[in-house]
C-alpha atoms as a PDB file:
ATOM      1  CA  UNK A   1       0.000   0.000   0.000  1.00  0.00           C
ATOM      2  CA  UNK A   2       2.731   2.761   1.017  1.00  0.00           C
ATOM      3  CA  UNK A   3       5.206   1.852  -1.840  1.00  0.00           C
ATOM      4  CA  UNK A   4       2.165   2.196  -4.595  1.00  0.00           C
ATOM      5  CA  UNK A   5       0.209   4.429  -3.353  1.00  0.00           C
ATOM      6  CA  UNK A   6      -3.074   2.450  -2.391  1.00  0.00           C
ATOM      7  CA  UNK A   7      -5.764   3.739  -0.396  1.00  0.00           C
ATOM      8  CA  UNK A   8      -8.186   1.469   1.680  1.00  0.00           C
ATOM      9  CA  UNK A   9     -11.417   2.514   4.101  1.00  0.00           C
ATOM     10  CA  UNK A  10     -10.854  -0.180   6.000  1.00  0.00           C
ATOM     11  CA  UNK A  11      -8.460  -3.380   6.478  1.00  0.00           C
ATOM     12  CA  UNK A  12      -9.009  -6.643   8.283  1.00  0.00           C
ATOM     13  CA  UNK A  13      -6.522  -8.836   8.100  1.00  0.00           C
ATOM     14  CA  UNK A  14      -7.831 -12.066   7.467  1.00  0.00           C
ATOM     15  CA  UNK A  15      -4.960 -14.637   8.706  1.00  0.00           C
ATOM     16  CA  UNK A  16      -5.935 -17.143  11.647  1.00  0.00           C
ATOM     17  CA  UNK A  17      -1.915 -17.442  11.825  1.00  0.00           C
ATOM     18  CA  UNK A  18      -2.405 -15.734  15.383  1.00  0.00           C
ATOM     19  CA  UNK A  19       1.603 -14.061  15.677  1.00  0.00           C
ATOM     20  CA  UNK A  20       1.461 -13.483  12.132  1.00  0.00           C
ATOM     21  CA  UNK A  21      -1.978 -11.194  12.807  1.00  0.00           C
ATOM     22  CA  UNK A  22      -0.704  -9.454  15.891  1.00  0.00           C
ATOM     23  CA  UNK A  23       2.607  -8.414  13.511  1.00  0.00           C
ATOM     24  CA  UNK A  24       0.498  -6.984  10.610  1.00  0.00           C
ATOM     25  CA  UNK A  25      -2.068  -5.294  12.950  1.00  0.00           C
ATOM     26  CA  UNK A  26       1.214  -3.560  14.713  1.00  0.00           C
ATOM     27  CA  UNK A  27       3.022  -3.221  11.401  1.00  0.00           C
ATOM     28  CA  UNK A  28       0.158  -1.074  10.323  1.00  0.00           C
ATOM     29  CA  UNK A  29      -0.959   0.729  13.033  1.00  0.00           C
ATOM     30  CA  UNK A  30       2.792   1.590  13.421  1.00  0.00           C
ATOM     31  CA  UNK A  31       2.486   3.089   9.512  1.00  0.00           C
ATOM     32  CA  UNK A  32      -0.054   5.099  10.560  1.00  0.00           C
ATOM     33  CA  UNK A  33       1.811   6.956  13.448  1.00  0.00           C
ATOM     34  CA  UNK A  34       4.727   7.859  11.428  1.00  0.00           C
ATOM     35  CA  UNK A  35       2.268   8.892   8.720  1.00  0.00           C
ATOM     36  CA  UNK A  36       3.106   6.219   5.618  1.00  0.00           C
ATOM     37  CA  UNK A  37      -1.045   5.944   5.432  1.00  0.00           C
ATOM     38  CA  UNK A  38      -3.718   7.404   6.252  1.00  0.00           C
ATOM     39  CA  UNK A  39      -4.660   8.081   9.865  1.00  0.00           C
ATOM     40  CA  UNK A  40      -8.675   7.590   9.211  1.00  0.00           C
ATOM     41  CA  UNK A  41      -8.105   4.176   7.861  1.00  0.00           C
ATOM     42  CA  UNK A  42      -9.613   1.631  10.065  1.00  0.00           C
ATOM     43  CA  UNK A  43      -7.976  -1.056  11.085  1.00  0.00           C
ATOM     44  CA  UNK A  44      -9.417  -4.407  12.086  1.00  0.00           C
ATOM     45  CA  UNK A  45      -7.535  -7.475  13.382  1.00  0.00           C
ATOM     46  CA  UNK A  46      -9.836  -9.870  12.481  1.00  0.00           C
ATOM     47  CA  UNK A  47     -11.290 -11.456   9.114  1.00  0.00           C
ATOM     48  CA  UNK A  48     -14.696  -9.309   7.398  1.00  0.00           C
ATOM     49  CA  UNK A  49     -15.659 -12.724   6.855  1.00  0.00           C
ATOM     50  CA  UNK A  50     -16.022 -16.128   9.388  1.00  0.00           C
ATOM     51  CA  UNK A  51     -13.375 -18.581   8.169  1.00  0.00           C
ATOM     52  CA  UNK A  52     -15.306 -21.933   7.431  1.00  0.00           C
ATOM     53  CA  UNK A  53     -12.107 -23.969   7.785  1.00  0.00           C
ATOM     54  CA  UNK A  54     -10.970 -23.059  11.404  1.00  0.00           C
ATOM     55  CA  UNK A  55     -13.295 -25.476  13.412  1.00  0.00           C
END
């Protein structure tokens, strides 16, 4: 998103991959302090939709 340019509303990361989650929530949240996107993005860390394969 930074390097091209991209612009979202919103983001929910959609991993179950529960360290992997935690890093991209942080990752992003950290962009958006030092002002590398958007500060009115939302930012969810968890998946728009239920995953059907995570009993």
């Amino acid at each position: 998103m930074c390097e091209n340019g991209l612009y979202a509303n919103k983001i929910y990361i959609h991993t179950d991959n529960v360290v992997g989650r935690e890093n991209m929530y942080h990752t992003l949240i950290a962009a958006q302090k030092r002002g590398f996107i958007d500060g009115d993005i939302e930012i969810y860390h968890y998946s728009i939709t239920p995953n059907k394969y995570s009993g």
